[in-house]
C-alpha atoms as a PDB file:
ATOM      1  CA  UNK A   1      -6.770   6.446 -25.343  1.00  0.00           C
ATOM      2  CA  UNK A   2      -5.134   6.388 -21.826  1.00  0.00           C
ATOM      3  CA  UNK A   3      -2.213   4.392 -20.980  1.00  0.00           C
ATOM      4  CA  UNK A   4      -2.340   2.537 -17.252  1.00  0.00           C
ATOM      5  CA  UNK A   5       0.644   1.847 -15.633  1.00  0.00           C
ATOM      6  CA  UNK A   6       1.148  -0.886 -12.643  1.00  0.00           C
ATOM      7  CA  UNK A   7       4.382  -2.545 -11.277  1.00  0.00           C
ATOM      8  CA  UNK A   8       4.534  -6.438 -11.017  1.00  0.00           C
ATOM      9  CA  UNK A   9       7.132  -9.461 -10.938  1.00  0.00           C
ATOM     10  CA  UNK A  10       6.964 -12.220 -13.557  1.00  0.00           C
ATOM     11  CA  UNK A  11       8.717 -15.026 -15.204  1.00  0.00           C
ATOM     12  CA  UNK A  12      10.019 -14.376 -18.695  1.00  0.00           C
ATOM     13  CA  UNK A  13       7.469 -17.176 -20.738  1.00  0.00           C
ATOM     14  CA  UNK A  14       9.722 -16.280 -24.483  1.00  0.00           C
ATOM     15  CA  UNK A  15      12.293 -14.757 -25.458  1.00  0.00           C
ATOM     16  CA  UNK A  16      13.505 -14.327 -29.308  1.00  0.00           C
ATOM     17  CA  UNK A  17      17.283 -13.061 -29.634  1.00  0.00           C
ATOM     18  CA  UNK A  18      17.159 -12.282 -33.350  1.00  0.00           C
ATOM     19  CA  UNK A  19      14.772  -9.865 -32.861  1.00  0.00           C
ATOM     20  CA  UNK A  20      15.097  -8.412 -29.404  1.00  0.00           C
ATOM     21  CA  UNK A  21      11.540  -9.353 -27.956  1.00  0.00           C
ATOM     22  CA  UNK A  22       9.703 -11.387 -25.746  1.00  0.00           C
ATOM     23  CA  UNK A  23       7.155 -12.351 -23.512  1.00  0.00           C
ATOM     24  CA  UNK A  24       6.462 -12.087 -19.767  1.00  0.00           C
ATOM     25  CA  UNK A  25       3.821 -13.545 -17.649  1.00  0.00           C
ATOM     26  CA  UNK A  26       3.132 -11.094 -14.637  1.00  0.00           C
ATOM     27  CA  UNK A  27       2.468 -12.970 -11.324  1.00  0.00           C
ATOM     28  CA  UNK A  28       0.104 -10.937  -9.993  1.00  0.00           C
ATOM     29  CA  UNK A  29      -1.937  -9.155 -12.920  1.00  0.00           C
ATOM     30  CA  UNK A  30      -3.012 -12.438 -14.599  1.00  0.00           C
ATOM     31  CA  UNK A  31      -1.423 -11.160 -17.972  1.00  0.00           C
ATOM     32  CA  UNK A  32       1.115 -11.495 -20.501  1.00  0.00           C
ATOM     33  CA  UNK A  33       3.677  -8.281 -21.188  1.00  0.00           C
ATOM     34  CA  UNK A  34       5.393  -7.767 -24.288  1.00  0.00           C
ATOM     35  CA  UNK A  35       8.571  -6.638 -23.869  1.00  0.00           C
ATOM     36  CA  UNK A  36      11.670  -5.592 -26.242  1.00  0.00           C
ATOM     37  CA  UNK A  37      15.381  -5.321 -25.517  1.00  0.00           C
ATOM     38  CA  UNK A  38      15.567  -1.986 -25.012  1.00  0.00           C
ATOM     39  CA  UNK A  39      13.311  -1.714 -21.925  1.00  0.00           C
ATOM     40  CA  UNK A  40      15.483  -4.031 -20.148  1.00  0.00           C
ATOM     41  CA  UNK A  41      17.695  -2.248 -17.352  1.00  0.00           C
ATOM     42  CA  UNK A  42      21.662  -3.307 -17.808  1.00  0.00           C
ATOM     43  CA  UNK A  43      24.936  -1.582 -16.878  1.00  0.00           C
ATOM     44  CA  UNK A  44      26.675   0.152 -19.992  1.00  0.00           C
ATOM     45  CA  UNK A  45      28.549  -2.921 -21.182  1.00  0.00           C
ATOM     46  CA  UNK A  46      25.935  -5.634 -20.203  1.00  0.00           C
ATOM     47  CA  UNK A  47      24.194  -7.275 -22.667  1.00  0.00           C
ATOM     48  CA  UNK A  48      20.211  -6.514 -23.136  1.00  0.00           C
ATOM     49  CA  UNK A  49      18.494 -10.051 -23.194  1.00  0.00           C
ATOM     50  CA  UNK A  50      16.335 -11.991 -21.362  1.00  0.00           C
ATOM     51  CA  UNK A  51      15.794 -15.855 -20.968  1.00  0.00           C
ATOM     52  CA  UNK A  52      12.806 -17.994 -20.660  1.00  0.00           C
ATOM     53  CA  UNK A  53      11.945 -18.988 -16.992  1.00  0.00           C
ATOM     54  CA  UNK A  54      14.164 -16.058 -15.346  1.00  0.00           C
ATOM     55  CA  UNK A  55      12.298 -13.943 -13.214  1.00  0.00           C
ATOM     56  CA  UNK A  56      11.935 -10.342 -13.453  1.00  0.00           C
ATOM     57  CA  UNK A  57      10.319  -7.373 -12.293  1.00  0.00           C
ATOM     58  CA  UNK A  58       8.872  -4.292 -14.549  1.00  0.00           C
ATOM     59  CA  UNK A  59       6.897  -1.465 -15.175  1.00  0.00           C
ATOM     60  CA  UNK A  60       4.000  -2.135 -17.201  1.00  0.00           C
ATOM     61  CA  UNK A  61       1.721   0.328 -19.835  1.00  0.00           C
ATOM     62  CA  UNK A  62      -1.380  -0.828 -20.173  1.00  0.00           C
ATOM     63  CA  UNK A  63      -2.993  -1.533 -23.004  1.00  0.00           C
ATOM     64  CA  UNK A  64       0.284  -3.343 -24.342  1.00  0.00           C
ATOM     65  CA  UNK A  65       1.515  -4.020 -28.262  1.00  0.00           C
ATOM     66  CA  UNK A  66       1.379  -6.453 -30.760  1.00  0.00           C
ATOM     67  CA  UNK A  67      -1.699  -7.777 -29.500  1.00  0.00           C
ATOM     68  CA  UNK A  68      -0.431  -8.609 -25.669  1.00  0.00           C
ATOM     69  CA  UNK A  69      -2.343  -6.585 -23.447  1.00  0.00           C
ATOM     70  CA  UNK A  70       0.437  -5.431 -21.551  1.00  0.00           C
ATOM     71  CA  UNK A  71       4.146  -3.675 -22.521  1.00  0.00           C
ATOM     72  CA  UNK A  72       7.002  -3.742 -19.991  1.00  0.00           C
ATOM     73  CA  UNK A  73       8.785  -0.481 -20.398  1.00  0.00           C
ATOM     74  CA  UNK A  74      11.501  -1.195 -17.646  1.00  0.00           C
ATOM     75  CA  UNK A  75      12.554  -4.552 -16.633  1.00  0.00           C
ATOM     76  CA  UNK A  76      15.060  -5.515 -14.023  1.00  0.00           C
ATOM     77  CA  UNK A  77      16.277  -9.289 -14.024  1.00  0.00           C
ATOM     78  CA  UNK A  78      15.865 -10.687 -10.511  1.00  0.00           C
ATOM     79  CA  UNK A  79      17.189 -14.122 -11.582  1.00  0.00           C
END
């Protein structure tokens, strides 16, 4: 199976700290992205985590993982 890939800006809906993952609901594709720590973007000492309502924008694979049908593979926090 092919992967798609599109670019988009969302808000993050989840995010669980114990485990590293979350969700993101993309403004523009109608979808929810899974997404997990290590595709966020940070500086080498900034810490990889995300918080519900901040607003991002990411690179997305479709189809996703863990059931979403989405999965950000780089996420930048805009917020």
């Amino acid at each position: 199976m092919s992967r798609q890939e599109f670019q988009g800006t969302g808000v993050v809906e989840s995010w669980n700290t114990d485990e590293g993952w979350g969700t993101v609901a993309l403004d523009d594709a109608g979808m929810t992205a899974w997404v997990h720590f290590s595709a966020i973007i940070a500086g080498p000492s900034e810490y990889r985590s995300l918080a519900p309502g901040q607003l991002v924008r990411c690179r997305c694979e479709v189809p996703g993982q863990d059931g979403y049908p989405a999965r950000a593979v780089e996420v930048t926090k805009l917020s």
